[in-house]
N, C-alpha and C. Protein backbone atom coordinates (compact mmCIF):
# COMPACT_ATOMS: atom_id res chain seq x y z
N UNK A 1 3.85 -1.55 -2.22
CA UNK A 1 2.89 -0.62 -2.79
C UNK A 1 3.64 0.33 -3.72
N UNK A 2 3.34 0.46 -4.94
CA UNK A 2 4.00 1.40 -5.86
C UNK A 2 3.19 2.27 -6.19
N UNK A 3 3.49 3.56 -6.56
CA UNK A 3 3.21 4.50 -6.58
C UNK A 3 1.68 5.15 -7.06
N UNK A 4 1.69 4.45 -8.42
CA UNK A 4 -0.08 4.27 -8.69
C UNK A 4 -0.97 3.62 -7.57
N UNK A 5 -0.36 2.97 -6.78
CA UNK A 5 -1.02 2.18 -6.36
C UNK A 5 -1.37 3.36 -4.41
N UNK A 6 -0.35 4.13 -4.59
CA UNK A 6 -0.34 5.04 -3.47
C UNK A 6 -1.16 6.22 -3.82
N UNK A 7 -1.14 6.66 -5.12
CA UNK A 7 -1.70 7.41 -5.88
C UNK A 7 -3.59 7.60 -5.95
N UNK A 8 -3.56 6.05 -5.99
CA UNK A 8 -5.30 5.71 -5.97
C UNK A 8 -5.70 5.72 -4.49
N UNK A 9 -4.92 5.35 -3.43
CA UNK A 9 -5.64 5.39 -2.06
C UNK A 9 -5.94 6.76 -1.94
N UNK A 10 -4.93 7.92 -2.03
CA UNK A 10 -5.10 9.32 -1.93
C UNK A 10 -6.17 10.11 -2.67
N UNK A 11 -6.51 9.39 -3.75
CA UNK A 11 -7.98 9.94 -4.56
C UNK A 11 -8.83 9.27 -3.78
N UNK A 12 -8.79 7.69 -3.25
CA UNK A 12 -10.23 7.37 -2.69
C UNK A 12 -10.36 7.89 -1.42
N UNK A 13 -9.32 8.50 -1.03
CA UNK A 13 -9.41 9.05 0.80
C UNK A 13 -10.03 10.73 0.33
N UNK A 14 -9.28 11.34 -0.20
CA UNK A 14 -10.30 12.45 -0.74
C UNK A 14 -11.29 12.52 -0.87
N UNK A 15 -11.54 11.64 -1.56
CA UNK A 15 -13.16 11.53 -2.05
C UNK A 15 -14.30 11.07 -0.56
N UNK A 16 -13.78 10.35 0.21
CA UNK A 16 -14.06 9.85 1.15
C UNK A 16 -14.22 11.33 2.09
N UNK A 17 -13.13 11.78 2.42
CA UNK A 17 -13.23 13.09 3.55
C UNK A 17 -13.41 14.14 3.00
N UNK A 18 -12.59 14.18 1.38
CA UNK A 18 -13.25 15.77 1.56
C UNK A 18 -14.02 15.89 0.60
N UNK A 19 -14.91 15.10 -0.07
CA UNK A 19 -15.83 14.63 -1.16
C UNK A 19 -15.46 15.46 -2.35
N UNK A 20 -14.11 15.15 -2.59
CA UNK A 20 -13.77 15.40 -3.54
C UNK A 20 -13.81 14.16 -4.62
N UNK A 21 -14.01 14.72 -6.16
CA UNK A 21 -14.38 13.87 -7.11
C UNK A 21 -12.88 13.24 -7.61
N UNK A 22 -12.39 11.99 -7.43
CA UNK A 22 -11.65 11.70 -7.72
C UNK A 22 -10.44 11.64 -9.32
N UNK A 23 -11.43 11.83 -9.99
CA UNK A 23 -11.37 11.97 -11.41
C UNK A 23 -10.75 13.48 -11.75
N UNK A 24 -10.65 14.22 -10.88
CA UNK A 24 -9.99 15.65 -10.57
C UNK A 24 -8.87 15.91 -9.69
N UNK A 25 -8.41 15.15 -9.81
CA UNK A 25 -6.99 14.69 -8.70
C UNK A 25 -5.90 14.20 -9.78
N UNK A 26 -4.85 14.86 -9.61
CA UNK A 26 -3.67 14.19 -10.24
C UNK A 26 -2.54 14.86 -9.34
N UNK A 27 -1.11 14.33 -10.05
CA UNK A 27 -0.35 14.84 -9.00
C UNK A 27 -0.34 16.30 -8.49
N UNK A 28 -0.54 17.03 -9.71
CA UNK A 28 -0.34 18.47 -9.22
C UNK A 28 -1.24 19.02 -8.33
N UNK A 29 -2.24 18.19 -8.02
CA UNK A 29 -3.77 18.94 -7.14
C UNK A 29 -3.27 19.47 -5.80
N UNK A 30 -3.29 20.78 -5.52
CA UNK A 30 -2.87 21.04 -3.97
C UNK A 30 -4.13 21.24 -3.00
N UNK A 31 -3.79 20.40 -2.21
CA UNK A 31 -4.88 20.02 -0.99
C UNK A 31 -5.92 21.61 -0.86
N UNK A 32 -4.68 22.74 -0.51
CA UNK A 32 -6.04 24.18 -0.19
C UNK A 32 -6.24 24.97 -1.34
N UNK A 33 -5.46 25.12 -2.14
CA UNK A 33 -5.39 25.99 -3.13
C UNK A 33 -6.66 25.55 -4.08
N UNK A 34 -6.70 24.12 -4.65
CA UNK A 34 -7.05 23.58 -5.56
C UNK A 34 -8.38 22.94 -4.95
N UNK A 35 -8.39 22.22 -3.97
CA UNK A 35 -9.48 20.95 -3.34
C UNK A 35 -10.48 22.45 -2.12
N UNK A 36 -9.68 23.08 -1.66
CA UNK A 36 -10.12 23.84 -0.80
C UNK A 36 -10.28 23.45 0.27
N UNK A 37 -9.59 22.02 0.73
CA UNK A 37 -10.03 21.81 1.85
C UNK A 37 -9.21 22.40 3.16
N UNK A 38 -9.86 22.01 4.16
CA UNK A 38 -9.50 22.65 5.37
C UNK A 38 -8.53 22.41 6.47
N UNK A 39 -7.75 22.83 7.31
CA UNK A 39 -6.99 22.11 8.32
C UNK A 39 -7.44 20.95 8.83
N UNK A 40 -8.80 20.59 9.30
CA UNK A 40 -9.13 19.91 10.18
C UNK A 40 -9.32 18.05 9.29
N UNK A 41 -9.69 18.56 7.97
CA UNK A 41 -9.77 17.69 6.55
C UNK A 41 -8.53 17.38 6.65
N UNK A 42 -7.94 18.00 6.86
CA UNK A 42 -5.99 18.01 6.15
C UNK A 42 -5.25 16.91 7.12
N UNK A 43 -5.79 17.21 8.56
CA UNK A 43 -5.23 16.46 9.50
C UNK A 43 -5.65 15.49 9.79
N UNK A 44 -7.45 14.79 9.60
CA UNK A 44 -8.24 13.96 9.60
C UNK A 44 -7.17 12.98 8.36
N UNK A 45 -7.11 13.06 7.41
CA UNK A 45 -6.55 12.53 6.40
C UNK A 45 -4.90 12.31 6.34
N UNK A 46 -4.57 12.62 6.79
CA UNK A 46 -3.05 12.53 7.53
C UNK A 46 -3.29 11.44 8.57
N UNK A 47 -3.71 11.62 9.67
CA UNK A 47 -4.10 9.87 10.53
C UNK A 47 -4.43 9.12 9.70
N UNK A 48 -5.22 9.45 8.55
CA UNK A 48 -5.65 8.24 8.24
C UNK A 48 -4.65 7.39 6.85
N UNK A 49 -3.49 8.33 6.49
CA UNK A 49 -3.03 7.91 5.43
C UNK A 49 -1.59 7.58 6.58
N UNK A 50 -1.59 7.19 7.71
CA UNK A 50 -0.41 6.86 8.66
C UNK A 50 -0.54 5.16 8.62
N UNK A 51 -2.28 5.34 8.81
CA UNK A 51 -2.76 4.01 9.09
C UNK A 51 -2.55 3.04 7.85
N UNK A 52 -3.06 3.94 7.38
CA UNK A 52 -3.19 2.90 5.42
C UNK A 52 -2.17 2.86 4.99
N UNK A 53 -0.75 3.65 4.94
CA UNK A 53 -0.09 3.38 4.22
C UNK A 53 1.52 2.67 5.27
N UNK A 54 0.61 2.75 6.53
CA UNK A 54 2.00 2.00 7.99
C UNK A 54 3.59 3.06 7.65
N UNK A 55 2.71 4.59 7.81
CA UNK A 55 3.89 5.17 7.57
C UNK A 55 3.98 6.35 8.64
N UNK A 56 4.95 6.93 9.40
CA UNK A 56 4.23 7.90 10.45
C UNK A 56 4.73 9.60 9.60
N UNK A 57 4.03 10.34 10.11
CA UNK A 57 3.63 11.55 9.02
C UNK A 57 3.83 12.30 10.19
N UNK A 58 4.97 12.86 10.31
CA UNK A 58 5.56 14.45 11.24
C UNK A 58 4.75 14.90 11.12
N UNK A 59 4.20 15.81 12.51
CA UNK A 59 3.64 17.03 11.92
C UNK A 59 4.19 18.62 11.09
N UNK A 60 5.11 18.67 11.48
CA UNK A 60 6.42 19.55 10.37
C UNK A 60 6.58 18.71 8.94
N UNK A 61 6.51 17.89 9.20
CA UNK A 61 6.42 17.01 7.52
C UNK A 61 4.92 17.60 6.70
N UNK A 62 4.11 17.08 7.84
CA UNK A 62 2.92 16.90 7.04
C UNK A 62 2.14 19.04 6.61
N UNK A 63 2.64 19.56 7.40
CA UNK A 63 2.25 20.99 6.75
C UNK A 63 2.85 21.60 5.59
N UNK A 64 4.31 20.70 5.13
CA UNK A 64 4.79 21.47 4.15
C UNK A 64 4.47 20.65 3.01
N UNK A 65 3.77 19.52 2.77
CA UNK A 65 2.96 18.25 1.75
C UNK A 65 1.55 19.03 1.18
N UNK A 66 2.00 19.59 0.40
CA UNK A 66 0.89 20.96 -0.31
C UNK A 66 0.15 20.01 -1.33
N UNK A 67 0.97 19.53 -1.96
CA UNK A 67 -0.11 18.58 -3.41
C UNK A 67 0.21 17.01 -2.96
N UNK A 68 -0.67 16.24 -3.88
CA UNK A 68 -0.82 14.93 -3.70
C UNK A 68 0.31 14.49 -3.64
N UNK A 69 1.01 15.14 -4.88
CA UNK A 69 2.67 14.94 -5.76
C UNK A 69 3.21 14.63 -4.25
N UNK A 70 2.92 15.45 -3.37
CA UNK A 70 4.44 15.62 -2.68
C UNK A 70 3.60 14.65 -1.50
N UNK A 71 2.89 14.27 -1.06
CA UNK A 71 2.50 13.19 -0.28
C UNK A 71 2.64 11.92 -0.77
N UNK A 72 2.51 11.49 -1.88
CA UNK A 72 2.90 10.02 -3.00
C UNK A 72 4.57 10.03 -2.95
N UNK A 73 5.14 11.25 -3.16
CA UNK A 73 6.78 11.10 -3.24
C UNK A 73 7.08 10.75 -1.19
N UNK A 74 6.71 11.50 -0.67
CA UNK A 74 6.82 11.10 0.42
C UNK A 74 6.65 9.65 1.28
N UNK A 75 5.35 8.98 1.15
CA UNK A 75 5.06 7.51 1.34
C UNK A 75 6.01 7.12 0.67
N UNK A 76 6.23 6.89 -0.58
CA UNK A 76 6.81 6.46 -1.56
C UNK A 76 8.35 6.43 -0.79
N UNK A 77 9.07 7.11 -0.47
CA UNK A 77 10.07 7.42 0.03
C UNK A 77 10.44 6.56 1.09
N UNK A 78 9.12 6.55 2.12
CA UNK A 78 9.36 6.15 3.43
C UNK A 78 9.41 4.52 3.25
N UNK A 79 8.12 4.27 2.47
CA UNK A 79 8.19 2.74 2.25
C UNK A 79 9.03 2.20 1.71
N UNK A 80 9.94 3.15 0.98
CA UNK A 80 11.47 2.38 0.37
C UNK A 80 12.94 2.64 1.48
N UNK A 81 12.29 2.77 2.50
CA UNK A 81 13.09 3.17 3.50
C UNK A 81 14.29 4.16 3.91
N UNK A 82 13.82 5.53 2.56
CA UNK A 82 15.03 6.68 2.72
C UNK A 82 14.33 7.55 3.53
N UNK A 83 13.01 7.50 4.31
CA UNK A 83 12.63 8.67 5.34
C UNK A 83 12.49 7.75 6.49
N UNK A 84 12.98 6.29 6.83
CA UNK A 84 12.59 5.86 7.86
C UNK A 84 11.80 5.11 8.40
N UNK A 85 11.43 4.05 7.23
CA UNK A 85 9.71 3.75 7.25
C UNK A 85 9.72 2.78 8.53
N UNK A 86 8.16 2.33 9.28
CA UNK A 86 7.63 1.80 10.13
C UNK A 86 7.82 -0.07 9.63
N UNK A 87 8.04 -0.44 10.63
CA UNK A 87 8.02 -1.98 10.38
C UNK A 87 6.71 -2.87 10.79
């Protein structure tokens, strides 16, 4: 999975949980600042991007993953196996 390709699940999972319009998402979008969404959104979407992308997401990881940017560099990371990725 390369990066666009990690890039587009994270707009269609947005759009999906926090009905956000996908077409308003790029890297810089930060989950509360920008989307407004909520802890419970934040963490709902975190299980679910563990599942989709077969990657496991700390919870100390996953609170300091503010914009998309830094959740795409992260997967991205893991699936190339410098954070550890899942087999």
């Amino acid at each position: 999975m390369n990066r666009a390709d990690i890039l587009a699940e994270l707009k269609a999972m947005l759009a999906e949980f926090g009905g956000v319009d996908p077409e308003q998402v790029d890297e810089q979008t930060a989950f509360i600042a920008d989307l407004g969404l909520d802890s419970l959104v934040l963490v709902r979407m975190t299980v679910v991007a563990e599942e989709r992308f077969e990657v496991r997401i700390p919870d100390e990881v996953a609170w300091e993953l503010h914009t998309v940017g830094a959740v795409v560099n992260y997967v991205e990371e893991t699936l190339s196996g410098r954070t550890g990725a899942q087999s």
